[in-house]
C-alpha atoms as a PDB file:
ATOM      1  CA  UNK A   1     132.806 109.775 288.776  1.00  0.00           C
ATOM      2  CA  UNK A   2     133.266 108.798 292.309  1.00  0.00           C
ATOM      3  CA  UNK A   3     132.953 109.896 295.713  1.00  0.00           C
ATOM      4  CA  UNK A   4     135.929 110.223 297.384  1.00  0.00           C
ATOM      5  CA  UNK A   5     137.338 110.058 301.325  1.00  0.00           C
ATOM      6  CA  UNK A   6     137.715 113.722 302.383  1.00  0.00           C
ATOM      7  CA  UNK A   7     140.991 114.231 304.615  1.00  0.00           C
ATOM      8  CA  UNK A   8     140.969 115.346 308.014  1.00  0.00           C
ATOM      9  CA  UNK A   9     142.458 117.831 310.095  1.00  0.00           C
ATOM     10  CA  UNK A  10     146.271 116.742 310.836  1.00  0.00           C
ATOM     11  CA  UNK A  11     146.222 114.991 308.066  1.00  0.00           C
ATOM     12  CA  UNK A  12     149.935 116.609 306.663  1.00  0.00           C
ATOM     13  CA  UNK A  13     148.618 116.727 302.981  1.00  0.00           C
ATOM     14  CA  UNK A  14     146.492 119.286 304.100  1.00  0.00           C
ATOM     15  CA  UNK A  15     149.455 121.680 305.174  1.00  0.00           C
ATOM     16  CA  UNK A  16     151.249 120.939 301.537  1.00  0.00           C
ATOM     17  CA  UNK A  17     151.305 123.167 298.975  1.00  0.00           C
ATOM     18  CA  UNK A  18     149.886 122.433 296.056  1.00  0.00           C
ATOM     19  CA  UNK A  19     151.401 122.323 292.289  1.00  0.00           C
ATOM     20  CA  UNK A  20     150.427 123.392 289.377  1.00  0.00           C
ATOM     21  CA  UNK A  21     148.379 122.082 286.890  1.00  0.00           C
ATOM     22  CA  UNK A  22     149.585 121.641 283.557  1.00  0.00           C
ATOM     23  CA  UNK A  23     146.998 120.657 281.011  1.00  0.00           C
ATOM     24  CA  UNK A  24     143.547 122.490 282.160  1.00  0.00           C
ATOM     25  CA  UNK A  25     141.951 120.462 279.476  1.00  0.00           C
ATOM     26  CA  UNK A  26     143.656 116.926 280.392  1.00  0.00           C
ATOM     27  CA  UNK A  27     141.151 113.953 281.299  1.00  0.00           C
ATOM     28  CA  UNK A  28     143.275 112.989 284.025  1.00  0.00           C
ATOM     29  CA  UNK A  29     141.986 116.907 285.438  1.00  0.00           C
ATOM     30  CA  UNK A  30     137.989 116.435 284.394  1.00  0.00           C
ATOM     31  CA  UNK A  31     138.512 113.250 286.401  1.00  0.00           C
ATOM     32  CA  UNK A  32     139.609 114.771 290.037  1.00  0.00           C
ATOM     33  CA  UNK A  33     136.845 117.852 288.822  1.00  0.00           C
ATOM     34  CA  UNK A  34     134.318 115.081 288.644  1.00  0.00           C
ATOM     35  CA  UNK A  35     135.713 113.535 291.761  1.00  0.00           C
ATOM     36  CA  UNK A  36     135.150 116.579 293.901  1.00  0.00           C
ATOM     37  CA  UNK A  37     131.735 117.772 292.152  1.00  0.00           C
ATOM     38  CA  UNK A  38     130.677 114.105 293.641  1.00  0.00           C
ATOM     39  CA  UNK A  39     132.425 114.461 297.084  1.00  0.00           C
ATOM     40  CA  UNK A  40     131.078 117.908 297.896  1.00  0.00           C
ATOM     41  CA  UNK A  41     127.363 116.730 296.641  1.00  0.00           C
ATOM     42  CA  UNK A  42     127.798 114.023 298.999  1.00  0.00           C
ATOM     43  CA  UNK A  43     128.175 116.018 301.723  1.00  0.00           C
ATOM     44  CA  UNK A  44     125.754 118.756 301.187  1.00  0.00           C
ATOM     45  CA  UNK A  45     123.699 115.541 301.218  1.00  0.00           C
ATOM     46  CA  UNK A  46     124.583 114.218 303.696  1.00  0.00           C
ATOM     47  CA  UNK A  47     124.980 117.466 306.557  1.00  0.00           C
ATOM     48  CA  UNK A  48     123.225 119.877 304.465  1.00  0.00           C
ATOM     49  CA  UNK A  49     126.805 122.049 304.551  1.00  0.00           C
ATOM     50  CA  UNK A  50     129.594 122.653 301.272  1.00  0.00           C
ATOM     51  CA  UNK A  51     129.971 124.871 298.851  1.00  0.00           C
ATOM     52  CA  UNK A  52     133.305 124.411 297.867  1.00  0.00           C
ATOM     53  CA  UNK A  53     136.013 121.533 297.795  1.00  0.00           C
ATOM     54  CA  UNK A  54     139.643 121.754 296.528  1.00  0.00           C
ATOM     55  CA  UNK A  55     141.692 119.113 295.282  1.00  0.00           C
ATOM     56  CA  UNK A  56     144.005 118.330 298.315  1.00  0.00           C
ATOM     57  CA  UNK A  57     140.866 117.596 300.484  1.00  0.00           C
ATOM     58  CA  UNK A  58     140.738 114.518 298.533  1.00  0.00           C
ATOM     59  CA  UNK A  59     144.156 113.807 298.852  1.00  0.00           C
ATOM     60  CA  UNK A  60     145.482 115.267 294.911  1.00  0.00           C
ATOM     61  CA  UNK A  61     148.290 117.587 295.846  1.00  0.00           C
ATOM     62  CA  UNK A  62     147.226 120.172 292.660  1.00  0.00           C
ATOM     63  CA  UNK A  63     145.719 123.735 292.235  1.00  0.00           C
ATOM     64  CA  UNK A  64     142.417 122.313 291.229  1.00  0.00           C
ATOM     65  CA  UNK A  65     138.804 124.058 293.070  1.00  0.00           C
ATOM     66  CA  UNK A  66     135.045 123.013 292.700  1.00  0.00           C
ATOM     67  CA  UNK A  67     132.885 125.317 293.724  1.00  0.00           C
ATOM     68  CA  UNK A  68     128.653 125.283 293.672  1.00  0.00           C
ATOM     69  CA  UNK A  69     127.566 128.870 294.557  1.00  0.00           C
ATOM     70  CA  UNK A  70     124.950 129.676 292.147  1.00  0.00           C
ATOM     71  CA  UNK A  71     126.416 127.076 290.237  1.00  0.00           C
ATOM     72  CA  UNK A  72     129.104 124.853 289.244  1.00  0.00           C
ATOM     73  CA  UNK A  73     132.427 126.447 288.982  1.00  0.00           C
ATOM     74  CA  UNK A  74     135.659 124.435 287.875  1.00  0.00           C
ATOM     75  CA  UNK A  75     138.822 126.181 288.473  1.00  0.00           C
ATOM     76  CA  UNK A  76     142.059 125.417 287.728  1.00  0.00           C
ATOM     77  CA  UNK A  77     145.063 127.440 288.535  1.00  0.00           C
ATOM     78  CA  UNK A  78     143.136 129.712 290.551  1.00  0.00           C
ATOM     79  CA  UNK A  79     145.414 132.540 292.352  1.00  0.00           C
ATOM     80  CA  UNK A  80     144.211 136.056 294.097  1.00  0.00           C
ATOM     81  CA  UNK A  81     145.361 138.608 292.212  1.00  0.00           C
ATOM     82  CA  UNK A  82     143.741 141.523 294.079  1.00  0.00           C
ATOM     83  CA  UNK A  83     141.743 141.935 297.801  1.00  0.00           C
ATOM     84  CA  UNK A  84     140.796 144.881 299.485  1.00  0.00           C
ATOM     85  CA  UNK A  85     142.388 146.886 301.944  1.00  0.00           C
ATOM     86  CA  UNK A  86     139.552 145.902 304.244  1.00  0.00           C
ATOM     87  CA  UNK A  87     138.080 142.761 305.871  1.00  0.00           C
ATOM     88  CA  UNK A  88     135.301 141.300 307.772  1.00  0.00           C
ATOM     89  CA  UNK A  89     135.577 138.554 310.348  1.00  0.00           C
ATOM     90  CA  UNK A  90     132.754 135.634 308.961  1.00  0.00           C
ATOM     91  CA  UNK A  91     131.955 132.233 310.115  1.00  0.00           C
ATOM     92  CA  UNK A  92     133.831 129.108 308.750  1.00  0.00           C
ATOM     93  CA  UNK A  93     133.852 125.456 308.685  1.00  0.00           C
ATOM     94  CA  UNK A  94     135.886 123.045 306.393  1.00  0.00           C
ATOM     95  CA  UNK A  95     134.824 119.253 305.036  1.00  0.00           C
ATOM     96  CA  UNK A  96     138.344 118.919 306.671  1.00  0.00           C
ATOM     97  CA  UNK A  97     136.896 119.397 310.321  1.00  0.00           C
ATOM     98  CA  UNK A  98     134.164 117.047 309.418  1.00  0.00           C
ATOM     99  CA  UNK A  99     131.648 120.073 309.800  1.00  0.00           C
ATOM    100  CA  UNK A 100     131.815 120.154 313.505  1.00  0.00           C
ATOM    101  CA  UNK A 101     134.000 123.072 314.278  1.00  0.00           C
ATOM    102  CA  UNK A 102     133.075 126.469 313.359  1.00  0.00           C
ATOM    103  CA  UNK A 103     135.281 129.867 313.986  1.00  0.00           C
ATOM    104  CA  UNK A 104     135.065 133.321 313.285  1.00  0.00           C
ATOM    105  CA  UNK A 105     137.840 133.925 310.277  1.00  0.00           C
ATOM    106  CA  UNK A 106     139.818 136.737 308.875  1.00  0.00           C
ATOM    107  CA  UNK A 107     138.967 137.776 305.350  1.00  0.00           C
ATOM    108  CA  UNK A 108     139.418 140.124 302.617  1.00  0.00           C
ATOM    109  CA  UNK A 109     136.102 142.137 301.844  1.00  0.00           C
ATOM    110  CA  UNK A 110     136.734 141.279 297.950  1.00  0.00           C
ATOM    111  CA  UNK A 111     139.454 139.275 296.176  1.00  0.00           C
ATOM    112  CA  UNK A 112     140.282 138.753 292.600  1.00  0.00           C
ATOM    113  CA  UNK A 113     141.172 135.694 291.560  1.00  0.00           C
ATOM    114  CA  UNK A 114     142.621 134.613 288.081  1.00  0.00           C
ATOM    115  CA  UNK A 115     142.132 130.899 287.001  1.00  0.00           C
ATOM    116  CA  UNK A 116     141.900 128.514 284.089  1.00  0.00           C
ATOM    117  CA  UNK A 117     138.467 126.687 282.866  1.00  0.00           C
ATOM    118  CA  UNK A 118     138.832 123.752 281.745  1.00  0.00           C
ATOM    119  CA  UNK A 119     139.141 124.599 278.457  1.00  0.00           C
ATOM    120  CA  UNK A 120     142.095 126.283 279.311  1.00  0.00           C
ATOM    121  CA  UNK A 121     140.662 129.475 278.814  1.00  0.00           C
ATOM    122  CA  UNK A 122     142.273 132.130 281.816  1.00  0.00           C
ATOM    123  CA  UNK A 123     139.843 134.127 283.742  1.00  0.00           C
ATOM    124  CA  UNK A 124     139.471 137.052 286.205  1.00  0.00           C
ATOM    125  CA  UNK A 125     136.482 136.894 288.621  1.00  0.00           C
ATOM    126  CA  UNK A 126     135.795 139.502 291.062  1.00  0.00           C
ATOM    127  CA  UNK A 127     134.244 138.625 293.860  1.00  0.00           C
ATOM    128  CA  UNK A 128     132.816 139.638 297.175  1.00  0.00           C
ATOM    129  CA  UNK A 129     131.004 139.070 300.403  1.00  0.00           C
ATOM    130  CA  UNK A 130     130.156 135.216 300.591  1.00  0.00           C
ATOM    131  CA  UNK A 131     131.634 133.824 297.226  1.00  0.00           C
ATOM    132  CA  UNK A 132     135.091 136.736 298.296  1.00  0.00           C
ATOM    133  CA  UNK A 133     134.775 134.304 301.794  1.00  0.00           C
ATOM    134  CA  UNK A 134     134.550 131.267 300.085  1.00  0.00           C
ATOM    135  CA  UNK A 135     137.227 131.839 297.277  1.00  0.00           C
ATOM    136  CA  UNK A 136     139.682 132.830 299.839  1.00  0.00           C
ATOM    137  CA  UNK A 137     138.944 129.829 301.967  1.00  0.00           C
ATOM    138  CA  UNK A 138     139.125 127.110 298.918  1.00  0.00           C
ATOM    139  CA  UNK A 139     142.351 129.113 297.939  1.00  0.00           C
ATOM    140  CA  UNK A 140     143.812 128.779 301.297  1.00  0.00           C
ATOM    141  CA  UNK A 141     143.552 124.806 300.720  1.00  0.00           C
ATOM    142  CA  UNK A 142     146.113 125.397 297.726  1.00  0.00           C
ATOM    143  CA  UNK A 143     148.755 126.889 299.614  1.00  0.00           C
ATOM    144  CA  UNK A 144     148.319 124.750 303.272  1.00  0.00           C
ATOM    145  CA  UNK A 145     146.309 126.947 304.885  1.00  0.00           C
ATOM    146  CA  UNK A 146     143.048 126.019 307.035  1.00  0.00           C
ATOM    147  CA  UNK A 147     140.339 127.663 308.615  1.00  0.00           C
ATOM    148  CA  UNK A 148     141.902 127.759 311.863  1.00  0.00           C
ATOM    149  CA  UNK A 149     145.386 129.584 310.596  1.00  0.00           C
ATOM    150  CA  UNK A 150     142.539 132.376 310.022  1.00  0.00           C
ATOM    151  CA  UNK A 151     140.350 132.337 313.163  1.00  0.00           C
ATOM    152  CA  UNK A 152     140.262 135.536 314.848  1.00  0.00           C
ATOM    153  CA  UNK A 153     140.167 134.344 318.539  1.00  0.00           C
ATOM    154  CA  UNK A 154     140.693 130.884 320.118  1.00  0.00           C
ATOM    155  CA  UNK A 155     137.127 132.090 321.480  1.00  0.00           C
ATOM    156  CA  UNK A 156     135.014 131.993 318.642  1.00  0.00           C
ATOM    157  CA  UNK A 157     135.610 127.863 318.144  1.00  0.00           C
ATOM    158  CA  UNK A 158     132.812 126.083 318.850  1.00  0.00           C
ATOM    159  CA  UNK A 159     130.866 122.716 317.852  1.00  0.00           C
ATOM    160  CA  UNK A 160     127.891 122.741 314.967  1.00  0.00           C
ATOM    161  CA  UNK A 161     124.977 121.702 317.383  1.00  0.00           C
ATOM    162  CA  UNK A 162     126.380 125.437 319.500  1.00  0.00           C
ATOM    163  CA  UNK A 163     126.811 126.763 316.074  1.00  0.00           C
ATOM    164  CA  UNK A 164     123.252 126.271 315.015  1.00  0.00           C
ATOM    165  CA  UNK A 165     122.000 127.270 317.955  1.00  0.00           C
ATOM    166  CA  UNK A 166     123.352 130.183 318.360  1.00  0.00           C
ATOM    167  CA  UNK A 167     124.860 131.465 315.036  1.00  0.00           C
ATOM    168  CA  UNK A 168     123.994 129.658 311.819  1.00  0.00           C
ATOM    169  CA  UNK A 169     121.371 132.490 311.059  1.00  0.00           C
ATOM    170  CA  UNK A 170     123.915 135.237 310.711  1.00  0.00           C
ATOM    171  CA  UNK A 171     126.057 133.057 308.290  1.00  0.00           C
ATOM    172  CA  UNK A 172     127.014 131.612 305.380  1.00  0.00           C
ATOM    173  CA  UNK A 173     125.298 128.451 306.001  1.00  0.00           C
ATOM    174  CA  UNK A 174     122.107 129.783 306.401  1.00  0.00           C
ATOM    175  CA  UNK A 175     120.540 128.992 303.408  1.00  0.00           C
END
């Protein structure tokens, strides 16, 4: 379909919470899919970073997530319904911060997450490690939560050229 403008950092759509979807199987919801399948391509072109985009990153206020981690993945609805007692403290980044900040987050060791396809059909994926990180990130975008709500320590910011320097080898981005 398109590639879209990604929002920024400040920009106050980001800190809304997101509603509902009705009709998983509505063109008007393969459209925005399409529309952030594009948008994340784009920038994995384009900074070699992404593997996930959710709807209010392109400015559509709804519980809509695109994910390509070993493959395409559509979600609609999506919700944790389950995380572990435990967590781990892995590096993020967002298409929001344009790729250029980095931080050491707070995350579940595993989630489960119900969502919709959309064919409507309702789901249950558990998940762990990266794809656990990445789900919970995505997620986060649904309810107004970024990156930085999560970072463990004001210390652990720092800028991609410092990140790849210094870190990129121990983290999700490494590939």
């Amino acid at each position: 379909m398109a590639v879209r403008n990604t929002l920024q950092l400040g920009d106050p759509v980001l800190r809304t919470p997101c509603a509902e979807v009705g009709d998983p199987a509505a063109p008007e919801v393969a459209a925005v899919v399409a529309d952030l399948r594009d948008t994340l391509a784009d920038w994995v072109r384009r900074t070699t970073y992404g593997r996930g985009i959710a709807a209010p990153q392109i400015g559509v206020s709804r519980r809509l997530v695109y994910l390509d981690f070993d493959g395409p993945l559509p979600m609609v609805n999506p919700r944790i319904v389950g995380r572990s007692d435990t967590g781990w403290t892995p590096w993020d980044a967002c298409l929001s911060f344009s790729v250029e900040i980095f931080c050491r987050v707070n995350r579940s060791v595993w989630v489960d997450v119900e969502y919709s396809g959309l064919d409507g059909r309702r789901r249950v994926m558990h998940a762990e490690g990266e794809l656990g990180e990445l789900l919970q990130h995505e997620l986060d975008h649904l309810d107004g939560i970024l990156a930085v709500d999560r970072m463990t320590d004001v210390s652990t910011l720092c800028m991609r050229g410092e990140f790849e320097r210094r870190h990129r080898d121990e983290s999700p981005y490494r590939r």
